[in-house]
Structure formats: C-alpha cells, structure tokens
C-alpha atoms as a PDB file:
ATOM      1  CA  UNK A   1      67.604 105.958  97.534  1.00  0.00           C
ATOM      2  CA  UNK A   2      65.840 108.552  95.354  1.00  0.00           C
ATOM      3  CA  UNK A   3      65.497 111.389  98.010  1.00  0.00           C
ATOM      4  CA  UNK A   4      68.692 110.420  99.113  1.00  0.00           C
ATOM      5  CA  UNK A   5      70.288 111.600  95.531  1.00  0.00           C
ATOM      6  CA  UNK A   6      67.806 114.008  94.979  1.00  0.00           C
ATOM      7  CA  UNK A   7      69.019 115.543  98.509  1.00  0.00           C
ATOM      8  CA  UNK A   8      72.481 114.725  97.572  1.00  0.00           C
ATOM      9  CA  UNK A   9      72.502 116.374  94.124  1.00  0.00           C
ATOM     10  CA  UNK A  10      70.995 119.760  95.651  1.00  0.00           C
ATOM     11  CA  UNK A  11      73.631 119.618  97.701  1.00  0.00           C
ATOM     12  CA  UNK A  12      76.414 119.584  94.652  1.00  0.00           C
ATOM     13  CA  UNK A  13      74.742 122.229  93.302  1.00  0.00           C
ATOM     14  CA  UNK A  14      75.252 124.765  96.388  1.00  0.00           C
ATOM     15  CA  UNK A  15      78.782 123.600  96.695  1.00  0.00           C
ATOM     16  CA  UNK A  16      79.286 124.137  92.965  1.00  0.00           C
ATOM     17  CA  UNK A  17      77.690 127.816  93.172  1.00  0.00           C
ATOM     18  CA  UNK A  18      79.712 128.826  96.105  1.00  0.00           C
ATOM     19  CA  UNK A  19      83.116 127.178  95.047  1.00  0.00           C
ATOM     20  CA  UNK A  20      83.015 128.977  91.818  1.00  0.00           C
ATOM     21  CA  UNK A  21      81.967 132.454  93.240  1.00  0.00           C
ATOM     22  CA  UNK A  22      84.674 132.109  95.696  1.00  0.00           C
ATOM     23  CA  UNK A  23      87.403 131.032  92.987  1.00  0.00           C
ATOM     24  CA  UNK A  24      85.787 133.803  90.532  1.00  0.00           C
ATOM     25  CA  UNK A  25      86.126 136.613  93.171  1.00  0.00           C
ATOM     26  CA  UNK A  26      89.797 135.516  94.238  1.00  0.00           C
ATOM     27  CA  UNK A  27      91.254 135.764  90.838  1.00  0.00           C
ATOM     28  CA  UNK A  28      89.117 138.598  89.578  1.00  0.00           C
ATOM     29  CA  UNK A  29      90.401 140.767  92.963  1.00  0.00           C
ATOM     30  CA  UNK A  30      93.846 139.155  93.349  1.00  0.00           C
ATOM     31  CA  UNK A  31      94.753 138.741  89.926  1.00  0.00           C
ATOM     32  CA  UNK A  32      96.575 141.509  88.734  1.00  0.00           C
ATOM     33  CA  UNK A  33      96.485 143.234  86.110  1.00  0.00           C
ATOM     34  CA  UNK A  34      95.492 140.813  83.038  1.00  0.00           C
ATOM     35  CA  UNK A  35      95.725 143.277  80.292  1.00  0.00           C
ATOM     36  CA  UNK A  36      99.303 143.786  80.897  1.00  0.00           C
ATOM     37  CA  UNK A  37      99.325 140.516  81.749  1.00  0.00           C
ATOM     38  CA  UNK A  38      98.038 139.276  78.131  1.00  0.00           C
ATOM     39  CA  UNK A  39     100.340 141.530  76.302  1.00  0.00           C
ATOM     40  CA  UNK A  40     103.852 140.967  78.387  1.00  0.00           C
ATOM     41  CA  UNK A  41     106.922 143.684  78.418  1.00  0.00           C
ATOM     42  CA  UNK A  42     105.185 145.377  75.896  1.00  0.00           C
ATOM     43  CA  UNK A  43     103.424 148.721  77.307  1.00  0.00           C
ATOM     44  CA  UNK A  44      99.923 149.150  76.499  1.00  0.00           C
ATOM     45  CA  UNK A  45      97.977 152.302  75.303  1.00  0.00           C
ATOM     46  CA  UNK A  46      94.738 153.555  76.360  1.00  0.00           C
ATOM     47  CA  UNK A  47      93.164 153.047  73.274  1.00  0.00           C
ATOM     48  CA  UNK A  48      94.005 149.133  73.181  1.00  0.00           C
ATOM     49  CA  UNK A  49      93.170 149.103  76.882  1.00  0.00           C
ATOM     50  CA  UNK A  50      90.088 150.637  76.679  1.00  0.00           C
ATOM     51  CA  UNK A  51      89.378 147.994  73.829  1.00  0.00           C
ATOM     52  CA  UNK A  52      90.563 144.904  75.906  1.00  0.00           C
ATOM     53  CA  UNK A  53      88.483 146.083  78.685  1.00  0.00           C
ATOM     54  CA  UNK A  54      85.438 146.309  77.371  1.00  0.00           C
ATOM     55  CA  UNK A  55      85.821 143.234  75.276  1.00  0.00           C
ATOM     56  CA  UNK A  56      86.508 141.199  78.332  1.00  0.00           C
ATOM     57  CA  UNK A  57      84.030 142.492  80.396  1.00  0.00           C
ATOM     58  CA  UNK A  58      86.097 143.635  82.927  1.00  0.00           C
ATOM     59  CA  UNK A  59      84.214 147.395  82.855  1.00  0.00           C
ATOM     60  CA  UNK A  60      81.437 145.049  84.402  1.00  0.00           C
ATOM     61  CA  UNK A  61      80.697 145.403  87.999  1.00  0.00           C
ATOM     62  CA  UNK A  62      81.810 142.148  89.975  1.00  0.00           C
ATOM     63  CA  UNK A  63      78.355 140.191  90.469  1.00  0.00           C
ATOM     64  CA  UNK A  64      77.223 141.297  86.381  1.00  0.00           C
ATOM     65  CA  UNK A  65      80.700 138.987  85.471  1.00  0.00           C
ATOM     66  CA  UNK A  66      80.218 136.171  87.646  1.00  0.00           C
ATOM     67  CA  UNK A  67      76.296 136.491  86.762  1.00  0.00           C
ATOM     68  CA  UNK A  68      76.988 136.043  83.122  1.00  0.00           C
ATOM     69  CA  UNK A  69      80.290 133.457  83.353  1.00  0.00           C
ATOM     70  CA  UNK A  70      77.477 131.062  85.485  1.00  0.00           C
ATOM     71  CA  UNK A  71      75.182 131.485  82.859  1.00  0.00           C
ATOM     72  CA  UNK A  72      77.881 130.697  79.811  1.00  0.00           C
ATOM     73  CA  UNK A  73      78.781 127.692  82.009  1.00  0.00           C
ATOM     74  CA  UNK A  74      75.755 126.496  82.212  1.00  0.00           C
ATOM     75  CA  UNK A  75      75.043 126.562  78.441  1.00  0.00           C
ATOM     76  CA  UNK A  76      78.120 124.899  77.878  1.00  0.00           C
ATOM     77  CA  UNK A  77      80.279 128.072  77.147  1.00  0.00           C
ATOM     78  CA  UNK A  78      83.341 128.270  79.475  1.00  0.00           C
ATOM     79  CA  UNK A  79      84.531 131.384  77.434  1.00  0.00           C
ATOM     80  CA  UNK A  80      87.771 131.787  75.848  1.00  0.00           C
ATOM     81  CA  UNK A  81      91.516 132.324  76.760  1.00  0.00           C
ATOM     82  CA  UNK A  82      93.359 135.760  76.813  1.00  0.00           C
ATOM     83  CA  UNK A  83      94.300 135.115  73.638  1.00  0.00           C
ATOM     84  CA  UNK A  84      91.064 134.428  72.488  1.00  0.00           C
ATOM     85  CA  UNK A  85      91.537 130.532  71.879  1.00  0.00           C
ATOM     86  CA  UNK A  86      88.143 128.900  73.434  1.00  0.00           C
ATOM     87  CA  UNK A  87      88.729 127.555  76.583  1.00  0.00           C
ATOM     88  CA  UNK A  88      86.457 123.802  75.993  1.00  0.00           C
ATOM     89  CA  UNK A  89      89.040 123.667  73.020  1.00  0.00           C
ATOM     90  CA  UNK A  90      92.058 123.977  75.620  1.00  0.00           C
ATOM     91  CA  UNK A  91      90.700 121.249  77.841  1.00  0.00           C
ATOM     92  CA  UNK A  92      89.955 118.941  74.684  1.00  0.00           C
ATOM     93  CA  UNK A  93      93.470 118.858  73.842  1.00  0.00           C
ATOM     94  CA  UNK A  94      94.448 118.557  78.026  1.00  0.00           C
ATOM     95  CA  UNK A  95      92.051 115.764  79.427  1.00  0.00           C
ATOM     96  CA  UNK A  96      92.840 113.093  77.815  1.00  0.00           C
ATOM     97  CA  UNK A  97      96.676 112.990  78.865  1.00  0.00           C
ATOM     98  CA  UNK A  98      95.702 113.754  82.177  1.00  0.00           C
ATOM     99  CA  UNK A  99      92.953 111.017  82.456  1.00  0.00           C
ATOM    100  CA  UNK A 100      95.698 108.344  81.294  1.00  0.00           C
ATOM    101  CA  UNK A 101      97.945 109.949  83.724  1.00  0.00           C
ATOM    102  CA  UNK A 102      95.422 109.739  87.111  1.00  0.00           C
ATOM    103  CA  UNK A 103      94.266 106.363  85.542  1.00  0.00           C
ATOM    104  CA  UNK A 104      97.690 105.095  85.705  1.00  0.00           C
ATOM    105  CA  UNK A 105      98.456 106.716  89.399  1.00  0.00           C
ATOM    106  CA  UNK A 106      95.154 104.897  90.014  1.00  0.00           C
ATOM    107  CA  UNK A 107      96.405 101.603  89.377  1.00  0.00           C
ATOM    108  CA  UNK A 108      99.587 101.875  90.707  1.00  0.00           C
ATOM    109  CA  UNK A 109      98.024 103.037  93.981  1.00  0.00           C
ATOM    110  CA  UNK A 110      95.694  99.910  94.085  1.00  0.00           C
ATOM    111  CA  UNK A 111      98.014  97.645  92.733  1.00  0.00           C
ATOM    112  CA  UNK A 112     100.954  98.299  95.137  1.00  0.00           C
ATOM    113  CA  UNK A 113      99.346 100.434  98.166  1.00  0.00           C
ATOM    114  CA  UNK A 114      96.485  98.453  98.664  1.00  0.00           C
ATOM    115  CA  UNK A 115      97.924  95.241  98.132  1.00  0.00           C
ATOM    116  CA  UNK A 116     100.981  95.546 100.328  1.00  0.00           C
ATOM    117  CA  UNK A 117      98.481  97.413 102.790  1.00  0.00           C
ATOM    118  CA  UNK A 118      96.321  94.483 103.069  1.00  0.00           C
ATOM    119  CA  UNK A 119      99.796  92.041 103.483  1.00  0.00           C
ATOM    120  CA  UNK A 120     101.930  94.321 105.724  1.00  0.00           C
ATOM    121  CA  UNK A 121      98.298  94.313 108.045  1.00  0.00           C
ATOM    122  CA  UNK A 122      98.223  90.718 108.355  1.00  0.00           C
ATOM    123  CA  UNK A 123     101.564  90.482 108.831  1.00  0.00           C
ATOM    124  CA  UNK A 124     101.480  92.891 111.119  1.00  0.00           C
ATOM    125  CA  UNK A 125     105.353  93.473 113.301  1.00  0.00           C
ATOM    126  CA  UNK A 126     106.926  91.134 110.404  1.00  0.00           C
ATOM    127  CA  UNK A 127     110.094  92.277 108.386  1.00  0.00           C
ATOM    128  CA  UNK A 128     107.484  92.590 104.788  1.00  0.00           C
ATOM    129  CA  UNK A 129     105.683  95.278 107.533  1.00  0.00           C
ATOM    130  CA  UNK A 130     108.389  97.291 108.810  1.00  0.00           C
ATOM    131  CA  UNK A 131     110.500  97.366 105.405  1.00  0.00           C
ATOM    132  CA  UNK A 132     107.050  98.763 103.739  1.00  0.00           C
ATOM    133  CA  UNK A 133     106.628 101.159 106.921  1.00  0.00           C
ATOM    134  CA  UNK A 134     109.967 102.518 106.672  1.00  0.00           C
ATOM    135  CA  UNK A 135     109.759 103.137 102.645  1.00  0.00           C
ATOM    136  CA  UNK A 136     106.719 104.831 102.750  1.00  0.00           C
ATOM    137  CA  UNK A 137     108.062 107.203 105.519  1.00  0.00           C
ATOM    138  CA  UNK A 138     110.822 107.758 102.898  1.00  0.00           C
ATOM    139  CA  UNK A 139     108.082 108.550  99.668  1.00  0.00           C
ATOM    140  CA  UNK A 140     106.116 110.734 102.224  1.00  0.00           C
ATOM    141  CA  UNK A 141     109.094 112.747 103.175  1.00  0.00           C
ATOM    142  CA  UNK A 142     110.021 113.715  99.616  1.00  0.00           C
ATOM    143  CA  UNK A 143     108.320 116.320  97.769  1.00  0.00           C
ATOM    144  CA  UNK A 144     107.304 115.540  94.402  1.00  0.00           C
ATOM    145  CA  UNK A 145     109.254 119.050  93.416  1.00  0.00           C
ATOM    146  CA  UNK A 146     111.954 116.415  94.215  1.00  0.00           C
ATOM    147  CA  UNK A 147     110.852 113.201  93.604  1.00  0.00           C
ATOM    148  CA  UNK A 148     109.565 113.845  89.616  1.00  0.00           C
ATOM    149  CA  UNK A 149     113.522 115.523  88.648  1.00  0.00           C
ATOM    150  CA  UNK A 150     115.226 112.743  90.224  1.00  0.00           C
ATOM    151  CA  UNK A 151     112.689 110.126  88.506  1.00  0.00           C
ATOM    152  CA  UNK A 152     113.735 111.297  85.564  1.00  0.00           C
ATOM    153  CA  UNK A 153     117.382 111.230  86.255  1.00  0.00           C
ATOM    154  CA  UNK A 154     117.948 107.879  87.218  1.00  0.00           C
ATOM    155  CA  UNK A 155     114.858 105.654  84.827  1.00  0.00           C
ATOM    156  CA  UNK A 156     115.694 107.963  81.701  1.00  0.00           C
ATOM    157  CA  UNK A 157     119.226 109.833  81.728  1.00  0.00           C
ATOM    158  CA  UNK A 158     121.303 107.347  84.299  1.00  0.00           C
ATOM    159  CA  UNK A 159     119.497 103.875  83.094  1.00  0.00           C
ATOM    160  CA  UNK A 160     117.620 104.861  79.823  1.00  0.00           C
ATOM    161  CA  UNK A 161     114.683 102.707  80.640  1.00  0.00           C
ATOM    162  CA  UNK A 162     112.187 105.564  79.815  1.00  0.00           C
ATOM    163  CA  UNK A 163     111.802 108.339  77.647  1.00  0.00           C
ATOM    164  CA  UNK A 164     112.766 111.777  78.929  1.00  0.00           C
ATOM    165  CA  UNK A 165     109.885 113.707  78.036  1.00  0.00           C
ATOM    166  CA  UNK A 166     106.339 112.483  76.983  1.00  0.00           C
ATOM    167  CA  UNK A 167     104.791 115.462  74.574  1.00  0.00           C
ATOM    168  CA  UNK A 168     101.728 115.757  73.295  1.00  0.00           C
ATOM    169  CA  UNK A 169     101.422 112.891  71.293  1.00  0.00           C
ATOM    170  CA  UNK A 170     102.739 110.765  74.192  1.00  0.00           C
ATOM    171  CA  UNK A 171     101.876 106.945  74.253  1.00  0.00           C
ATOM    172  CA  UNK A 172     101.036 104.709  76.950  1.00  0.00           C
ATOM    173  CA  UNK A 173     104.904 104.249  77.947  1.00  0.00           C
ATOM    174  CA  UNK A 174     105.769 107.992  77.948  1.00  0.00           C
ATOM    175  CA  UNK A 175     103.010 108.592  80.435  1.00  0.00           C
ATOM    176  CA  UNK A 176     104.249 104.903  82.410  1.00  0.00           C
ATOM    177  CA  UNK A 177     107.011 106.988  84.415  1.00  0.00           C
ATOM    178  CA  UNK A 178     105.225 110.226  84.904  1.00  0.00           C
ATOM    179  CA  UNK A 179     101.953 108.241  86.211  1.00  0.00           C
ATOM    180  CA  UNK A 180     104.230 105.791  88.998  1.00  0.00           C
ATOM    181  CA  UNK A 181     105.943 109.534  90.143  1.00  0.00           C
ATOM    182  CA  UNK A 182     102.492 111.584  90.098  1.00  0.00           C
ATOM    183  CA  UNK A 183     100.937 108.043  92.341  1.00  0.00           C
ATOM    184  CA  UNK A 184     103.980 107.992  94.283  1.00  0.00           C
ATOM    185  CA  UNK A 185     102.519 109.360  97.085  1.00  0.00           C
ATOM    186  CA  UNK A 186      99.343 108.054  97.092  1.00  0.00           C
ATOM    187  CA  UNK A 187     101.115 104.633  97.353  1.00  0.00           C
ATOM    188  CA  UNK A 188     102.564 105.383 100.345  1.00  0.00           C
ATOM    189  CA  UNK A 189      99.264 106.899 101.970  1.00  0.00           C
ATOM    190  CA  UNK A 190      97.204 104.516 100.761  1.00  0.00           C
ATOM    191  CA  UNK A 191      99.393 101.291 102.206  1.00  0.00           C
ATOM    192  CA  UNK A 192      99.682 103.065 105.500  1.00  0.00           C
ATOM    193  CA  UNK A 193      95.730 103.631 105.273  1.00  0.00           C
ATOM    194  CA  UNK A 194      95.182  99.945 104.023  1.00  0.00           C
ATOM    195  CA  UNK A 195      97.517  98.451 107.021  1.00  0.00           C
ATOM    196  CA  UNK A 196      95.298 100.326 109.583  1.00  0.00           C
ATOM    197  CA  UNK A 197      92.586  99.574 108.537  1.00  0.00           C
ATOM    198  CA  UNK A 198      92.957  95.551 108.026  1.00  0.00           C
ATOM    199  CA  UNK A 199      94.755  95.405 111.587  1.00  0.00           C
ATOM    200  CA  UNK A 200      91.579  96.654 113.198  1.00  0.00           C
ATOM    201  CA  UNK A 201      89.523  94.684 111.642  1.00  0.00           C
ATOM    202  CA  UNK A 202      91.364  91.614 112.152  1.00  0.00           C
ATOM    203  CA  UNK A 203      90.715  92.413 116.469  1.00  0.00           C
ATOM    204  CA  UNK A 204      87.339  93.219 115.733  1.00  0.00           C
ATOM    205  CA  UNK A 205      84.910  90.912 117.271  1.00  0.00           C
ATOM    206  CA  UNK A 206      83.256  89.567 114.432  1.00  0.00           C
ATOM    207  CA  UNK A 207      86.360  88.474 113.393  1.00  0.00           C
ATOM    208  CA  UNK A 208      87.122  86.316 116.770  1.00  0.00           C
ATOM    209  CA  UNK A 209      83.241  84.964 116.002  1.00  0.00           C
ATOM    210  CA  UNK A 210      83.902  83.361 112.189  1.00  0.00           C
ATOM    211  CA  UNK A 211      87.311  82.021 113.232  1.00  0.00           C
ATOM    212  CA  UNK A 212      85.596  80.436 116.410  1.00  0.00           C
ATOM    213  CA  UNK A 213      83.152  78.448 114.022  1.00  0.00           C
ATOM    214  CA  UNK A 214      85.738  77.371 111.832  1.00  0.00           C
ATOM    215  CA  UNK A 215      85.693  79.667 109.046  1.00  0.00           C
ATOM    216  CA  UNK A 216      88.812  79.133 106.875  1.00  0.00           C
ATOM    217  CA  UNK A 217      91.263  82.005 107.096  1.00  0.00           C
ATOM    218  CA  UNK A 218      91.545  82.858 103.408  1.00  0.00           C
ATOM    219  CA  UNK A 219      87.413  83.193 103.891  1.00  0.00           C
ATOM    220  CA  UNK A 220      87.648  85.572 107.024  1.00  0.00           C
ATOM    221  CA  UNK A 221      90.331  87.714 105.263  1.00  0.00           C
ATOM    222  CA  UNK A 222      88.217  87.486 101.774  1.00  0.00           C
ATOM    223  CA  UNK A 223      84.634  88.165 103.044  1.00  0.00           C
ATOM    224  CA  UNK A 224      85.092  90.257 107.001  1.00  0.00           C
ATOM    225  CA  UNK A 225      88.230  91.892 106.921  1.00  0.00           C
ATOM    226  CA  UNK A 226      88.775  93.124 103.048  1.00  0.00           C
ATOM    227  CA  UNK A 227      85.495  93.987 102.816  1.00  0.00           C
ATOM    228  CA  UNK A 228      85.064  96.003 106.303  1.00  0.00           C
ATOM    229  CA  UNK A 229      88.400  97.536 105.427  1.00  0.00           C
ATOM    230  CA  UNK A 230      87.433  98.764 102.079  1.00  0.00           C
ATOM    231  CA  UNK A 231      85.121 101.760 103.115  1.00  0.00           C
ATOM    232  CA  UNK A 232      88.107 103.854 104.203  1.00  0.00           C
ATOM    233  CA  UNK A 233      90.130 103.125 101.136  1.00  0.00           C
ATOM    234  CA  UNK A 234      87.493 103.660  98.543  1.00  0.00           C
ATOM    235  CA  UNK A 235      86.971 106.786 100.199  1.00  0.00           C
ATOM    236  CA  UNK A 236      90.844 108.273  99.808  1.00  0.00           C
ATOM    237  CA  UNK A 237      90.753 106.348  96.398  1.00  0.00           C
ATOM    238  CA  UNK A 238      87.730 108.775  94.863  1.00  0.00           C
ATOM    239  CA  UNK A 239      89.330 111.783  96.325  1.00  0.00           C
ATOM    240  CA  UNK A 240      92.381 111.245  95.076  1.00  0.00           C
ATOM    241  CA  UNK A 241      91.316 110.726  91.635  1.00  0.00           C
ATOM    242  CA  UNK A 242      90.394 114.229  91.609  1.00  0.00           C
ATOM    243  CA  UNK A 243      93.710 115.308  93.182  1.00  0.00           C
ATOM    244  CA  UNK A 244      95.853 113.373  90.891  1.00  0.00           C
ATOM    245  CA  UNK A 245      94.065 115.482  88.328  1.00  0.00           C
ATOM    246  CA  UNK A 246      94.745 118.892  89.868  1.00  0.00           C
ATOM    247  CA  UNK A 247      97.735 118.209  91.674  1.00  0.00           C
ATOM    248  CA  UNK A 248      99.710 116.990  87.759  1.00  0.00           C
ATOM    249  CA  UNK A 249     101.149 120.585  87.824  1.00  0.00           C
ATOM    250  CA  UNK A 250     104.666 119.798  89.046  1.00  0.00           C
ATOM    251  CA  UNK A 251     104.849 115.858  87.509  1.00  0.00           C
ATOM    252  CA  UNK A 252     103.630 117.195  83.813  1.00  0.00           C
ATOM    253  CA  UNK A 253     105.803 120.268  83.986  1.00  0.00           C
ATOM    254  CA  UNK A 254     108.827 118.124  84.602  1.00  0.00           C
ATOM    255  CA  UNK A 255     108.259 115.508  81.670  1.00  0.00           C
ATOM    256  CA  UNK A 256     106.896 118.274  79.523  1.00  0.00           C
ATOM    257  CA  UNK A 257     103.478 116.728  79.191  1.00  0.00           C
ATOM    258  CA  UNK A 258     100.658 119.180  78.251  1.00  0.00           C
ATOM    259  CA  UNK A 259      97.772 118.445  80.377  1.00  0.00           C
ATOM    260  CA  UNK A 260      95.598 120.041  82.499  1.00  0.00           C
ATOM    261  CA  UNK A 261      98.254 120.369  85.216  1.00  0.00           C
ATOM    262  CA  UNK A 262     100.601 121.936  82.618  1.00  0.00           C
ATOM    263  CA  UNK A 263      97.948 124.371  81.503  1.00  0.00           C
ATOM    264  CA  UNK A 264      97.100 125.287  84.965  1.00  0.00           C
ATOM    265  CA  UNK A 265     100.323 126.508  85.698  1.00  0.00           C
ATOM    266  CA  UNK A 266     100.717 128.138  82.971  1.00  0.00           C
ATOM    267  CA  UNK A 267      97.686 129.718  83.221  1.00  0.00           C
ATOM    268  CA  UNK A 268      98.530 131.104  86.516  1.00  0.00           C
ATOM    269  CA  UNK A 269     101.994 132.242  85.249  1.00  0.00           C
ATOM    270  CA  UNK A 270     100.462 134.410  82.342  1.00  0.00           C
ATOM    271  CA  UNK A 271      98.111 135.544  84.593  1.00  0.00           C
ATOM    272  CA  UNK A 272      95.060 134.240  82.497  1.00  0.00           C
ATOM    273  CA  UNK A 273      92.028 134.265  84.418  1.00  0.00           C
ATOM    274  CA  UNK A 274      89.106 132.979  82.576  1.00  0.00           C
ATOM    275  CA  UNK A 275      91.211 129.883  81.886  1.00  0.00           C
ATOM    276  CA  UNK A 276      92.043 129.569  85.464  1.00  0.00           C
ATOM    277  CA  UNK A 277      88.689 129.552  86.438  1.00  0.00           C
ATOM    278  CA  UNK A 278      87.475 127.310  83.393  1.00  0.00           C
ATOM    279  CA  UNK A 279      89.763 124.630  84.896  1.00  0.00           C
ATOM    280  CA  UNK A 280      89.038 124.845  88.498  1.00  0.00           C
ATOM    281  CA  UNK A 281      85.162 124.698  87.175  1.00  0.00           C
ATOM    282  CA  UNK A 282      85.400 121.816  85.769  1.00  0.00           C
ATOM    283  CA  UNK A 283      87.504 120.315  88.743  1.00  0.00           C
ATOM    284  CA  UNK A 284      85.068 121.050  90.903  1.00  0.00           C
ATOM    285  CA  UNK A 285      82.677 118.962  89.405  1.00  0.00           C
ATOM    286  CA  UNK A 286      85.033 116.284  89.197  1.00  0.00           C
ATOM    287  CA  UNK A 287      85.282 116.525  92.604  1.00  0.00           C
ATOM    288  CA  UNK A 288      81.769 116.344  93.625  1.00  0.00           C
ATOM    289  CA  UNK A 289      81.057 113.404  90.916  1.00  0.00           C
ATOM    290  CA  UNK A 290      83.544 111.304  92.639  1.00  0.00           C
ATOM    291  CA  UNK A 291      82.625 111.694  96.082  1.00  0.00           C
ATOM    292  CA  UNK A 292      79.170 111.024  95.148  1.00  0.00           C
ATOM    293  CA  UNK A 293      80.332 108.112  93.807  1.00  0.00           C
ATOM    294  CA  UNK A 294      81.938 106.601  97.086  1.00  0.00           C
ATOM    295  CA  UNK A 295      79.121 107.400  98.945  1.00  0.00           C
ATOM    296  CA  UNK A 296      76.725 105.000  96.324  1.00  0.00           C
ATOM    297  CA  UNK A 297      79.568 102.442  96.934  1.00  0.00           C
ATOM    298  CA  UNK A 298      79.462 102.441 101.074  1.00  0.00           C
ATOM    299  CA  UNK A 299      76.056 100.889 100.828  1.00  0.00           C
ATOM    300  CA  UNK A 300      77.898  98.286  98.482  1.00  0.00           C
ATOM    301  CA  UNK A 301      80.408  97.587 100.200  1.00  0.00           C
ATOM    302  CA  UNK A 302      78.513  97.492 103.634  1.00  0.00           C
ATOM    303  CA  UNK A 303      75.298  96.010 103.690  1.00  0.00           C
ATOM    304  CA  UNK A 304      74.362  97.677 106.858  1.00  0.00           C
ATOM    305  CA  UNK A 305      74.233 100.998 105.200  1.00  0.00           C
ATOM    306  CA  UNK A 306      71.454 101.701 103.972  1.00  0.00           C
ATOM    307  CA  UNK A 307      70.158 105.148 102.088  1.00  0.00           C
ATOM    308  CA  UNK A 308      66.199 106.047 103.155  1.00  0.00           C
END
C-alpha cells in the first residue's frame, strides 16, 4: 500500500505540473488584452500601461511567469485579482457555498439515482423501470442553461415553494433548489449507471451460486450484487464531486449565488487571468484528491483488489 501511494502521489504531482502549465499558457496567449481588460471602456495611456505591466509581470518572458506563479503556489500565495483583491481571499468567501451546493447535488444523486438505480435493476422490464428510463432520457436531454431558469419559474415564481435567489448569506433552503437543479443530471446518469450495473451482476455467476445454496434474496442483493455494483458508481460519484464544483457556473449564475462557479464566470468575462488560473489550480487538486480517493475505496469495496 505504501509504494502504491507513494507511486500514486508522484503521479498527482506530474499531472498537477502539466495541467497548470497548460491552463497558464492558454490564458496567458489567448487571453486578450487584460490591461484593457481591467480598466473597461475607459482608454488607457502609456504611462498607466507601462505601470500595470510591469506590476503584473506581464514584461516577463512566458516560462519566468509560470516559474514564479508555481513557486507562489506552492508557498501558499495564489496572487491577487486584477483589482488587486488577493485571490485565497476570493475563494474564502466562494467555497463554502459551493461545498454546500456539490454536498447537496451529492446527496440527491445518491439518494434518488442510486437508489432507484439499484430498484429499476432488479426490477428490471417493470413499469418502476421504464417510467425511471424514460424520465431520465427527459433530464439528460435538457440543458441545465434550460433546466436551472425553468426551476426557478415553476418552485419559486409559479408555486412560491422556494426563494428566488440565494445570495451570499444564503441558508441551507436557498441552496435546497439550486443543489436538486445543479444534481439534476447526475441523477439521471447515475440511475442509468446504477441499473446497469446491478442487472449484470444479478446474471453473474456467483450470483446463480449463493441463490443455489439458499442464500436469502435480501442477502444476495445486500452482500454480491450492491457491493459488486458499487465500484462503478463510486467511481462517477468522486468525479462528479469535482464537476459539480466546476460545472456551478450556469446553476449559481441563475439563483445569483456567489460561489466559485459565479466567480469563474465572471472571471472569464472581465478577462481576469490570475483569478482564472487560481481557480482552475485549486480544481485541479480537487480533482486528483478525489480520484485518489476512489481508488483507496476499490480495495474496500472489493476484497480481491489488492494494492502491492
């Protein structure tokens, strides 16, 4: 198990290195002109130009920028906005509202996908099976560009069951409708995923073998099947807990909530890099955490995996 993490952890730190460097030369040679960018309409001189550049850096030559941006990073700098606010700051006030949202997407996903997965599998052909089949073709098919406006039409304007916006002081039911619409979709994948996987498993052979000696079917279901069906679920589960984190940008934008999603966007709008590239930093590492994650649970999960 050690040289397995020891192997696995050298291995998050390549991916980290070449993520960032890729990000940080995208947005550095794609992205514009952020001077102009930082002050709007207004024109800018050459004297204040001139100023800006040097103060950012950007009179740097590529690798010197990314060269000293790692080596901020990794002192626990991530640098500061455009507008000179620090960046860590930024993400202070963001995380937290998106952590409760992805928490809440989390447990909406397990709580309905996963559940009616693991039904709509043994019940495979029933009406509970192709009802569930049919509405998750239907969540699938709309966008959440879609799906988050007319949310918010019909639970808060139409029926008045939940605020309109959540804000920055949002509680636990401001963030209730924003979390079902931003797990929407994970719902839908992850029942489809879960029905899969149970209905193989039930044909599987060692299936046939526990039934044959008598094993109770709540006990095959319980122990073989759920258990043997898990792997594939746990895996979509811990990405998507990073995606539901990156991919907030259209859900918080809608109910006005000002998380990382929100910031994102708005940090692409205005054009400010470092900020860009603060976030996607510390997605990436998000990222990598949770995968590493799954892979500690397979051997869980499956006794037969072992990590030498």
């Amino acid at each position: 198990m050690f040289r397995y993490l020891v192997r696995r952890f050298l291995q998050m730190i390549m991916v980290f290195f070449a993520t960032t460097f890729i990000v940080y030369a995208l947005m550095y040679w794609t992205g514009g002109d952020p001077i102009q960018a930082l002050a709007g309409e207004k024109p800018v001189n050459d004297v204040l130009r001139a100023q800006l550049t040097k103060e950012y850096g950007l009179d740097q030559p590529f690798l010197v920028r990314y060269w000293n941006y790692i080596t901020d990073l990794l002192h626990g700098d991530l640098g500061n906005t455009l507008v000179g606010r620090p960046i860590k700051d930024v993400l202070a006030d963001a995380w937290p509202i998106t952590i409760q949202l992805a928490v809440i997407a989390i447990v909406v996903t397990i709580l309905f996908g996963v559940t009616a997965g693991v039904i709509a599998g043994i019940r495979r052909g029933s009406i509970f099976d192709n009802t569930t089949l049919v509405l998750t073709l239907i969540v699938i098919g709309i966008p959440s560009v879609v799906l988050a406006p007319l949310a918010q039409y019909l639970f808060t304007i139409q029926w008045k069951i939940f605020p309109t916006t959540a804000g920055g002081d949002a509680s636990l039911w401001d963030l209730l409708l924003p979390g079902i619409v931003l797990g929407s979709l994970s719902v839908a994948t992850a029942m489809r995923l879960t029905r899969a996987s149970v209905s193989e498993n039930l044909r599987a052979d060692f299936v046939r073998t526990a039934r044959s000696k008598g094993m109770p079917g709540r006990r095959v279901i319980g122990i073989h099947v759920l258990r043997n069906s898990l792997i594939p679920i746990v895996t979509f589960l811990g990405v998507e807990l990073g995606s539901l984190m990156a991919g907030a940008i259209v859900t918080e934008g809608v109910f006005n909530i000002p998380g990382v999603g929100y910031q994102l966007s708005k940090a692409l709008t205005t054009e400010d890099t470092p900020l860009i590239i603060g976030i996607v930093s510390v997605l990436v590492v998000i990222f990598l955490v949770a995968n590493l994650i799954v892979d500690l649970l397979y051997a869980v999960l499956d006794p037969r995996i072992r990590y030498e």
